[in-house]
Protein backbone atom coordinates (compact mmCIF):
# COMPACT_ATOMS: atom_id res chain seq x y z
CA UNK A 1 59.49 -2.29 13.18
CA UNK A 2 60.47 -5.48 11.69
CA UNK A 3 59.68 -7.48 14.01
CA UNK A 4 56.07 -6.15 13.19
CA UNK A 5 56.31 -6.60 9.47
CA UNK A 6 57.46 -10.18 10.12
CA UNK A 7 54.25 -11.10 12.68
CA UNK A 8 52.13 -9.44 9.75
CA UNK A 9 54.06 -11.55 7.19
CA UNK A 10 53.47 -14.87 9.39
CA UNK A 11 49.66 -13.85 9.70
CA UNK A 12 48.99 -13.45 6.08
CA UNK A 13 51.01 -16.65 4.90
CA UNK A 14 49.28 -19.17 7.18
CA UNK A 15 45.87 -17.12 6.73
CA UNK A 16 46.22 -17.79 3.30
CA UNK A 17 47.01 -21.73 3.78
CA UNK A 18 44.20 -21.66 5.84
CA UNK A 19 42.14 -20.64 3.18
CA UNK A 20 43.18 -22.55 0.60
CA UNK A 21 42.46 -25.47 2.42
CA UNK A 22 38.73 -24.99 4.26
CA UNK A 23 37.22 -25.27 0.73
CA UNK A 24 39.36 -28.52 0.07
CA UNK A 25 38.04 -30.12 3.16
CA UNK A 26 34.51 -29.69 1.11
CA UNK A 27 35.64 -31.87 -1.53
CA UNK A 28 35.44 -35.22 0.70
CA UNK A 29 31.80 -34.61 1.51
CA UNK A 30 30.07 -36.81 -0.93
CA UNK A 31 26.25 -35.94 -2.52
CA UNK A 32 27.30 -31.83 -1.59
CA UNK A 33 25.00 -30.53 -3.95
CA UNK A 34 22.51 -28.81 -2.14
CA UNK A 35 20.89 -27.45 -5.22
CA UNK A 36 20.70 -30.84 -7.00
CA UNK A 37 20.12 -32.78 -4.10
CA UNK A 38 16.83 -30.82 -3.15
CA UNK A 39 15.44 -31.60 -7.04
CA UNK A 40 16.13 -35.55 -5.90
CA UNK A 41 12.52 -37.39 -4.96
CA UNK A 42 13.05 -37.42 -1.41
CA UNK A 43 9.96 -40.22 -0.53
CA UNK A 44 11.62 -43.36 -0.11
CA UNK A 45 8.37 -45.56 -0.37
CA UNK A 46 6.84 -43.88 -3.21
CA UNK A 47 6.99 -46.62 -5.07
CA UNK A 48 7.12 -49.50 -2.72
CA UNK A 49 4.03 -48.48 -0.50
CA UNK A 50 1.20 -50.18 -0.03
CA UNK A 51 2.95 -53.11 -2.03
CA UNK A 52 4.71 -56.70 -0.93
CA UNK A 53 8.10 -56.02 -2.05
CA UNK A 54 9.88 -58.95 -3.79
CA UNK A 55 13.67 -58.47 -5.51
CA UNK A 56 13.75 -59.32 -9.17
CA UNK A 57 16.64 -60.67 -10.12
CA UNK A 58 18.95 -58.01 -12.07
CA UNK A 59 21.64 -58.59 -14.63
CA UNK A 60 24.97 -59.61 -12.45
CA UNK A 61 23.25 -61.06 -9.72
CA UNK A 62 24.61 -64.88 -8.82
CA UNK A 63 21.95 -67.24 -8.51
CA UNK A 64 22.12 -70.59 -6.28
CA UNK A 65 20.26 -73.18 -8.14
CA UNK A 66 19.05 -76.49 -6.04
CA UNK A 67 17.85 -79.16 -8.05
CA UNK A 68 16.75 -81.66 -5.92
CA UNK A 69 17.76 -84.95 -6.86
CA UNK A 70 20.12 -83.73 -9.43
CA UNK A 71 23.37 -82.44 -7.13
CA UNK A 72 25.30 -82.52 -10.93
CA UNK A 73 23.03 -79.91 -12.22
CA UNK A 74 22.85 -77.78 -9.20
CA UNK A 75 25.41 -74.99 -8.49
CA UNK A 76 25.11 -75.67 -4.65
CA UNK A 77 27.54 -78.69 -4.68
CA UNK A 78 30.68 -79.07 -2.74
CA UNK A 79 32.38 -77.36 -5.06
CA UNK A 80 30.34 -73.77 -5.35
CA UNK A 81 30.59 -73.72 -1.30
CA UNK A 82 34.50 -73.31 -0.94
CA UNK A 83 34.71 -71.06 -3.49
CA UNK A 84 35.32 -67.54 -3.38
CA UNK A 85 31.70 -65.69 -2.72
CA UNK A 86 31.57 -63.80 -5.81
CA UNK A 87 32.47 -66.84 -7.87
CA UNK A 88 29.41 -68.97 -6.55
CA UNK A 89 26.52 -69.64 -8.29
CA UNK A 90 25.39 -69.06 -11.67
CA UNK A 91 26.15 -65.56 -13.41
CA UNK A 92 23.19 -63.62 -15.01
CA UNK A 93 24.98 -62.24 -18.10
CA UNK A 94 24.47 -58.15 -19.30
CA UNK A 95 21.32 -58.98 -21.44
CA UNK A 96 19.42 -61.10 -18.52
CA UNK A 97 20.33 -64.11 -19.40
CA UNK A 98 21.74 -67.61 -17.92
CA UNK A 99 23.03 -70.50 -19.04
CA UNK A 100 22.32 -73.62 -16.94
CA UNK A 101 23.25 -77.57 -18.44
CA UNK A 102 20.67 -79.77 -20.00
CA UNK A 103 18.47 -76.83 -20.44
CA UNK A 104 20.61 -74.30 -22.15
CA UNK A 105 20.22 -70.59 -22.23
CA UNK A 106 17.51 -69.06 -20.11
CA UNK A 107 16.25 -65.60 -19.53
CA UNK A 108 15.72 -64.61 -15.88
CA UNK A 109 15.93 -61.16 -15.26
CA UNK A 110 12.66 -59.19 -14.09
CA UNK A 111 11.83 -62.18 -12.08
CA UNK A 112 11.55 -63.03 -8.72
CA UNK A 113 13.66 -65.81 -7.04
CA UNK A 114 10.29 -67.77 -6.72
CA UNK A 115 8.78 -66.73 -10.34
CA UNK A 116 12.63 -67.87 -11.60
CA UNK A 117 11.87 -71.32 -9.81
CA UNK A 118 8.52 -71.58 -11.43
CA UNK A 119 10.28 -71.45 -15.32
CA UNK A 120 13.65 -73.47 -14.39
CA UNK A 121 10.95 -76.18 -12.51
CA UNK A 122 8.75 -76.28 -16.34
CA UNK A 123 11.88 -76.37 -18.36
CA UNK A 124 13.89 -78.90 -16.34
CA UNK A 125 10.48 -81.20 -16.23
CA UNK A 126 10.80 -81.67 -20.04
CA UNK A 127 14.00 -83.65 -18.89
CA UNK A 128 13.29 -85.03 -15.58
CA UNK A 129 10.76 -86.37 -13.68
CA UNK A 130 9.45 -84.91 -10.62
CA UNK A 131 11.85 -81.68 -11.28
CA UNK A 132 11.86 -79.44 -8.42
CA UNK A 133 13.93 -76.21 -8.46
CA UNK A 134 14.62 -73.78 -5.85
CA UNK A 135 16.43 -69.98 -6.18
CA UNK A 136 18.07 -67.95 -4.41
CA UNK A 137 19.92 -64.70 -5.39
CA UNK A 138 23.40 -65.00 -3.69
CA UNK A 139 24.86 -61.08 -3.88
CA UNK A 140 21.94 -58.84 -2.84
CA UNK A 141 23.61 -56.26 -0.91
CA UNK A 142 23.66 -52.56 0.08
CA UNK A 143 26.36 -50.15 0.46
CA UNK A 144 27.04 -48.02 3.33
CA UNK A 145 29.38 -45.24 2.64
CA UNK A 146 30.58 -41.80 4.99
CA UNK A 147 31.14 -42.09 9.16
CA UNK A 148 31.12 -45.64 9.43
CA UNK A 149 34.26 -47.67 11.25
CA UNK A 150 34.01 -50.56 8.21
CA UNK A 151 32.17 -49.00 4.94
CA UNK A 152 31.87 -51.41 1.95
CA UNK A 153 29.00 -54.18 1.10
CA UNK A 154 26.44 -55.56 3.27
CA UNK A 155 25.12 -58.59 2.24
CA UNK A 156 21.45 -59.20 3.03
CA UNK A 157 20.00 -62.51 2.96
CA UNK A 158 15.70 -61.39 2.75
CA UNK A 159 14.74 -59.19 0.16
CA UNK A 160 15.20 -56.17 2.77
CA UNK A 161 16.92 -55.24 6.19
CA UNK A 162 17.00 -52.36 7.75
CA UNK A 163 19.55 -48.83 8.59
CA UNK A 164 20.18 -49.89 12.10
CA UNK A 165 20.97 -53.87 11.03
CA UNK A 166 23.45 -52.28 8.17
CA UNK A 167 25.07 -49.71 10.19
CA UNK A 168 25.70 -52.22 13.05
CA UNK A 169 27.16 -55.05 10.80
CA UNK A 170 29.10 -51.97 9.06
CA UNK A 171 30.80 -51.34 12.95
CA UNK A 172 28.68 -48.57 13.71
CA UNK A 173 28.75 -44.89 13.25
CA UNK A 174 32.53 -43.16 14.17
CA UNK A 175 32.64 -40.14 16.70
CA UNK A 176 32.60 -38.08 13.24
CA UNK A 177 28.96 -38.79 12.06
CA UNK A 178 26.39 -36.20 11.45
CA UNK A 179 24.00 -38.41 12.90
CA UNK A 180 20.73 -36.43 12.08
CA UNK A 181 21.68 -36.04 8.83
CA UNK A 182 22.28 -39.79 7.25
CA UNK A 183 21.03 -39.91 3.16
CA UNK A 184 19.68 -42.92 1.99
CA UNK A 185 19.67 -43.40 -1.90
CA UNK A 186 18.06 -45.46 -4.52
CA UNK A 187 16.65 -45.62 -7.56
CA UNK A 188 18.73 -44.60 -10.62
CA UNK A 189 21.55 -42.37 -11.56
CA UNK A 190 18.63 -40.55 -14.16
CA UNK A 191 15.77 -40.41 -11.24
CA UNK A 192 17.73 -40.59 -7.73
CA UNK A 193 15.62 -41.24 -4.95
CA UNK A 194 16.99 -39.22 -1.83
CA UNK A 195 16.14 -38.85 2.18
CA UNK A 196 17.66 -37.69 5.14
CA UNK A 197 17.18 -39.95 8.27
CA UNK A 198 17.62 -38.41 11.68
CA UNK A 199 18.53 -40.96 13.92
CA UNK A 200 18.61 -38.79 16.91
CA UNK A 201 14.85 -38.29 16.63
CA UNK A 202 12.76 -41.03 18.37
CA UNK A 203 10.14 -40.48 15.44
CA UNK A 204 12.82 -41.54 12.63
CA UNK A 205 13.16 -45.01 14.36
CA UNK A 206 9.54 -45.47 14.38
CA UNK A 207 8.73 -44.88 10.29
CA UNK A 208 8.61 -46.56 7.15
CA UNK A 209 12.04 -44.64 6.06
CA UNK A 210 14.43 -47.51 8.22
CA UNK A 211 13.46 -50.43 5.45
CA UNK A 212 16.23 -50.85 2.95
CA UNK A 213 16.21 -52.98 -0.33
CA UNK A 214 19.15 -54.39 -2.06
CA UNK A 215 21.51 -52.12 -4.02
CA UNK A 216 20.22 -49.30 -1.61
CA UNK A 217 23.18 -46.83 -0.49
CA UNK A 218 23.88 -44.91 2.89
CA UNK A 219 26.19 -42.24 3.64
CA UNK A 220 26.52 -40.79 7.03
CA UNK A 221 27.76 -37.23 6.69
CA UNK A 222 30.60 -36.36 8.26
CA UNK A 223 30.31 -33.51 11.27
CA UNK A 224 31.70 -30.01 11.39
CA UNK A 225 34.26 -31.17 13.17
CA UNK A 226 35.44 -34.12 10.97
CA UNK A 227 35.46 -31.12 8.42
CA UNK A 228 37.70 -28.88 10.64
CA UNK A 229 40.09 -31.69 11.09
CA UNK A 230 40.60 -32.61 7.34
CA UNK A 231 41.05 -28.81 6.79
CA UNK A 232 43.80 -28.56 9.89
CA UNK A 233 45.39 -31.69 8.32
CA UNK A 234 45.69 -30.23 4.70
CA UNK A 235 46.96 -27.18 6.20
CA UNK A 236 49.99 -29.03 8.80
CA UNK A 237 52.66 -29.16 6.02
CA UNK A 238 51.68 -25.77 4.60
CA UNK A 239 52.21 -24.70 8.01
CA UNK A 240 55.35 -26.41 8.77
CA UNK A 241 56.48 -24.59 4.87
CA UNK A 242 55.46 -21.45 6.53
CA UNK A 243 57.16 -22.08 9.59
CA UNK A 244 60.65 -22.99 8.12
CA UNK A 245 60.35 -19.60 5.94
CA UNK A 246 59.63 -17.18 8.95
CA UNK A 247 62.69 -18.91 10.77
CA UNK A 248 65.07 -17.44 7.51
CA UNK A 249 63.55 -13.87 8.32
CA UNK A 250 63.77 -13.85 11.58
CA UNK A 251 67.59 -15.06 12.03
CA UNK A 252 68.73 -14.64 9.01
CA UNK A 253 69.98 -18.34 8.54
CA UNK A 254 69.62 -21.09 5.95
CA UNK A 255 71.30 -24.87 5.70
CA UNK A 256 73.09 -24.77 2.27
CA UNK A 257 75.25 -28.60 1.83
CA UNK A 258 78.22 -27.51 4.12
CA UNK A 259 77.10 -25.74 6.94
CA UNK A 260 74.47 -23.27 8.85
CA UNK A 261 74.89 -20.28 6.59
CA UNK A 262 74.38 -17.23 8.22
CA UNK A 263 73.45 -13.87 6.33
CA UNK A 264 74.61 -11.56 8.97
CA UNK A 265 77.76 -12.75 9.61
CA UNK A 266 80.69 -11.24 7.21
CA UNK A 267 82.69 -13.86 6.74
CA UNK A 268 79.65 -16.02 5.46
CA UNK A 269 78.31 -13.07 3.40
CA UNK A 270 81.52 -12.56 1.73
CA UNK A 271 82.53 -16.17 1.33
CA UNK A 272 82.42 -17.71 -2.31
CA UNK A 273 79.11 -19.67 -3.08
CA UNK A 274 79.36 -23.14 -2.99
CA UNK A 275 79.78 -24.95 -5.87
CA UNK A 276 79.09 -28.76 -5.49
CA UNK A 277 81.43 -31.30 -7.25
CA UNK A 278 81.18 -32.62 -10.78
């Protein structure tokens, strides 16, 4: 009869670490609201169709400036090449803004690398003859997030690349990826743009939806069985807590600082509690 009350015990505990820790495993699933996600604009190209897609240069971007002839007003000198990579070029500051010598302050942002060139080109010719400027924006980048074996940035050097070129330079998918369920995201935090790529389809490699533009993010979902795992893991030293707890019932013994203290021998039960030293 004990014995049965104990395997009931032992069931119920680790049942109930069990359960505690399947809805955990939820938590590490990013973008898991269903509900929210669905109200998300899920077409990608909606507002790039039909268009030649140029970046425009965005507050925090770091701009390589080449002003040929002039190496001591360019930031591509000897200099700006050993340095760290987000340390080259010239910052655009929080209101668009950047401030280049001999011409002073100059606003930038909304502009494309070549339209940028155009305006630094007019306002260095005021200084300079035969002024010729080039731009280039040196930290467009996406971010690939989820099932991938080295998530983080992706610098792009074009105005756009594609999944396959960031997942590859990201060390490719793990044996964990949902891989016909990978979200690519864009637009803003107040109008999210949101689609689910199926790269197990053949049709998914042949769209429009593989094209992604700087600051774009993807996260490759982790698999049921990536899930399973996290919740097993959470669970081990529950378990292990479990374990140690069934041992007391079933023999009746527990470590105190001395020795193996054992409740069902007599002497033990009837010796004086220990009482450790002041």
């Amino acid at each position: 009869m004990r014995s049965k009350h104990l395997t009931a015990a032992s069931l119920v505990l680790v049942m109930a670490l069990m359960s505690g820790c399947s809805g955990k495993s939820k938590q590490y699933v990013l973008f898991n609201d269903n509900k929210k996600l669905s109200n998300c604009t899920t077409d990608l190209n909606s507002n790039l169709a039909n268009a030649h897609y140029e970046y425009k240069i965005m507050p925090n971007n770091r701009l390589s400036i080449l002003i040929y002839n002039h190496p001591e007003l360019s930031t591509r000198d000897v200099r700006a090449q050993v340095a760290p990579a987000d340390e080259r070029g010239a910052l655009v500051a929080r209101d668009g803004t950047v401030s280049l010598p001999l011409i002073g302050v100059v606003r930038v942002a909304g502009l494309t690398e070549r339209e940028c060139a155009d305006l630094l080109t007019r306002e260095y010719a005021r200084y300079l003859k035969n002024a010729h400027v080039t731009v280039e924006v040196l930290n467009k980048r996406v971010i690939v997030l989820g099932e991938v074996k080295k998530p983080g940035k992706v610098n792009i050097i074009e105005d756009t690349t594609n999944v396959l070129e960031a997942l590859g330079r990201s060390g490719g998918l793990t044996d964990y990826a949902k891989r016909d369920k990978v979200l690519i995201i864009r637009g803003t935090a107040q109008k999210p743009i949101v689609n689910t790529l199926d790269l197990t389809s053949v049709s998914a490699l042949t769209s429009g939806g593989l094209t992604l533009y700087p600051n774009d993010v993807i996260y490759v979902m982790p698999n049921e069985e990536r899930q399973r795992n996290m919740a097993i893991n959470q669970a081990v030293p529950g378990i292990d807590l479990a374990s140690k707890i069934l041992g007391v019932l079933y023999t009746g013994k527990y470590l105190t600082n001395t020795h193996l203290f054992n409740v069902n021998n007599a002497a033990d039960a009837n010796a004086a509690p220990y009482v450790p030293a002041q």
